[in-house]
Protein backbone atom coordinates (compact mmCIF):
# COMPACT_ATOMS: atom_id res chain seq x y z
CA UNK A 1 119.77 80.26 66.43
CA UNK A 2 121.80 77.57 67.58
CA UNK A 3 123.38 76.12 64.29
CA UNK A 4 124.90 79.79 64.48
CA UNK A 5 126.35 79.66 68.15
CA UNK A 6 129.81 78.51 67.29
CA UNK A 7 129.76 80.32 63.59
CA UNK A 8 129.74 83.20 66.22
CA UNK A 9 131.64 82.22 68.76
CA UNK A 10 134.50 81.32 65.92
CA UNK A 11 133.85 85.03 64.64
CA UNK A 12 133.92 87.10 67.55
CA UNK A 13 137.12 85.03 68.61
CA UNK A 14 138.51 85.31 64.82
CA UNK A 15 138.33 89.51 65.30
CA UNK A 16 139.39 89.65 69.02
CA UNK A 17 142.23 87.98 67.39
CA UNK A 18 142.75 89.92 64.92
CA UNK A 19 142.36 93.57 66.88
CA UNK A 20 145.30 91.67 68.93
CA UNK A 21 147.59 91.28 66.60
CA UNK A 22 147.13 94.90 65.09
CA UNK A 23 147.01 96.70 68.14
CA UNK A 24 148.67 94.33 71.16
CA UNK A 25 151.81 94.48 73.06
CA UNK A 26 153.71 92.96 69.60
CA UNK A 27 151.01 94.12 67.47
CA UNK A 28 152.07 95.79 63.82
CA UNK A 29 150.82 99.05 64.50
CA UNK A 30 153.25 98.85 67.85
CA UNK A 31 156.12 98.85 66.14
CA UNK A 32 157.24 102.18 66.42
CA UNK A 33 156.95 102.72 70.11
CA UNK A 34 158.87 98.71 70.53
CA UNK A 35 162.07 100.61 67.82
CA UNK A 36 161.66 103.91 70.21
CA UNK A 37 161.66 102.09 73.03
CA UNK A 38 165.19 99.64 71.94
CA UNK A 39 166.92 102.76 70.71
CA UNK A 40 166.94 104.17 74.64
CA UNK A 41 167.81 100.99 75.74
CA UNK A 42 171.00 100.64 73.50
CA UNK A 43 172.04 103.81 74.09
CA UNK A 44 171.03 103.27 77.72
CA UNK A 45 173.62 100.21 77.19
CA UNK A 46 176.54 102.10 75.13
CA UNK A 47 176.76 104.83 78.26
CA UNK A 48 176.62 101.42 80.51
CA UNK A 49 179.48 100.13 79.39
CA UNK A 50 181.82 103.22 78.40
CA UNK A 51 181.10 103.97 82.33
CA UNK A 52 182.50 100.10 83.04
CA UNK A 53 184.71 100.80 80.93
CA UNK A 54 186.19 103.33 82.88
CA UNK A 55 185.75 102.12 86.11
CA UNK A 56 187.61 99.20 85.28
CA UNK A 57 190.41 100.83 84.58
CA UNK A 58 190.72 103.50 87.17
CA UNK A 59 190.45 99.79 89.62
CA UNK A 60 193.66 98.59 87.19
CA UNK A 61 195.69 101.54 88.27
CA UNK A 62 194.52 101.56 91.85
CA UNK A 63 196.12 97.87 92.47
CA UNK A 64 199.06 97.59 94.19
CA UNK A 65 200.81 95.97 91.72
CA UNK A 66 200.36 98.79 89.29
CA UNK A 67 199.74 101.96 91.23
CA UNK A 68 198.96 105.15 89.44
CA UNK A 69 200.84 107.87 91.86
CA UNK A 70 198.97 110.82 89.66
CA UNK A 71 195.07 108.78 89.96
CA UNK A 72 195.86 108.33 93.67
CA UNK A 73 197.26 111.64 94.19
CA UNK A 74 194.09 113.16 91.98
CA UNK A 75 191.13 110.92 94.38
CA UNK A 76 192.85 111.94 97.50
CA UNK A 77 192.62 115.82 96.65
CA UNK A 78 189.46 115.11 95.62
CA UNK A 79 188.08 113.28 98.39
CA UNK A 80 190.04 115.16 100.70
CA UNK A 81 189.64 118.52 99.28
CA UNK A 82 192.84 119.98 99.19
CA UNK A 83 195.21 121.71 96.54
CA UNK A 84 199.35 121.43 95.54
CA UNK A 85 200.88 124.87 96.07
CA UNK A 86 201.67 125.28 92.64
CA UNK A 87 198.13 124.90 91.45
CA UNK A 88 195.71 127.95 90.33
CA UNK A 89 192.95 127.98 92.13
CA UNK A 90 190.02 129.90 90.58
CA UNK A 91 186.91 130.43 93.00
CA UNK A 92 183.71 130.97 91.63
CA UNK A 93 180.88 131.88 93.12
CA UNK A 94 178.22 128.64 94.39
CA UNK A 95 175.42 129.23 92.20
CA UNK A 96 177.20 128.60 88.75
CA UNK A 97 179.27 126.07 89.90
CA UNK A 98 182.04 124.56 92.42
CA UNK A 99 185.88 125.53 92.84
CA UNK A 100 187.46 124.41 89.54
CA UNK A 101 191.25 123.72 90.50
CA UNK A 102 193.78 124.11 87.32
CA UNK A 103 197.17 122.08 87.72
CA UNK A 104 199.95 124.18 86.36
CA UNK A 105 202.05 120.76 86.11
CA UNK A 106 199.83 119.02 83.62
């Protein structure tokens, strides 16, 4: 039996081998769940970036240099939760949703 030690050694390492590249982490039978997996992160990535995107610009007009009157005006009604006069104001009730405000000016 011992001429055969490392014949089997060599084999049993040859098919661990070998059920680790079908089946591992980067296997080829992973390769669905590794494409599943890097569509959710680039659309993770696309939402990512339109949201900086955005935020970067609403920071633009919020400089002093080149205020936005209607941004500021919109955040502090917002924050502060008031209304113009000439807006329509629509109540409905808490359970759908919260009071939507309609500007008649824009």
């Amino acid at each position: 039996m011992k001429p055969y030690r490392l014949s089997l050694a060599l084999l049993l390492l040859v098919a661990y081998l070998g059920v680790q590249a079908l089946t591992g982490e980067r296997g080829l039978l992973s390769g669905h769940a590794r494409d599943t997996l890097l569509i959710q992160r680039e659309a993770q990535l696309a939402a990512l970036t339109e949201q900086r995107r955005d935020l970067e610009t609403r920071v633009r007009y919020l400089r002093s240099d080149s205020l936005s009157k209607d941004l500021l005006e919109e955040r502090a009604r917002a924050v502060l939760g008031f209304s113009d006069p000439r807006d329509y104001v629509i109540r409905v009730s808490s359970e759908t949703a919260p009071v939507a405000t309609q500007s008649a000016h824009s």
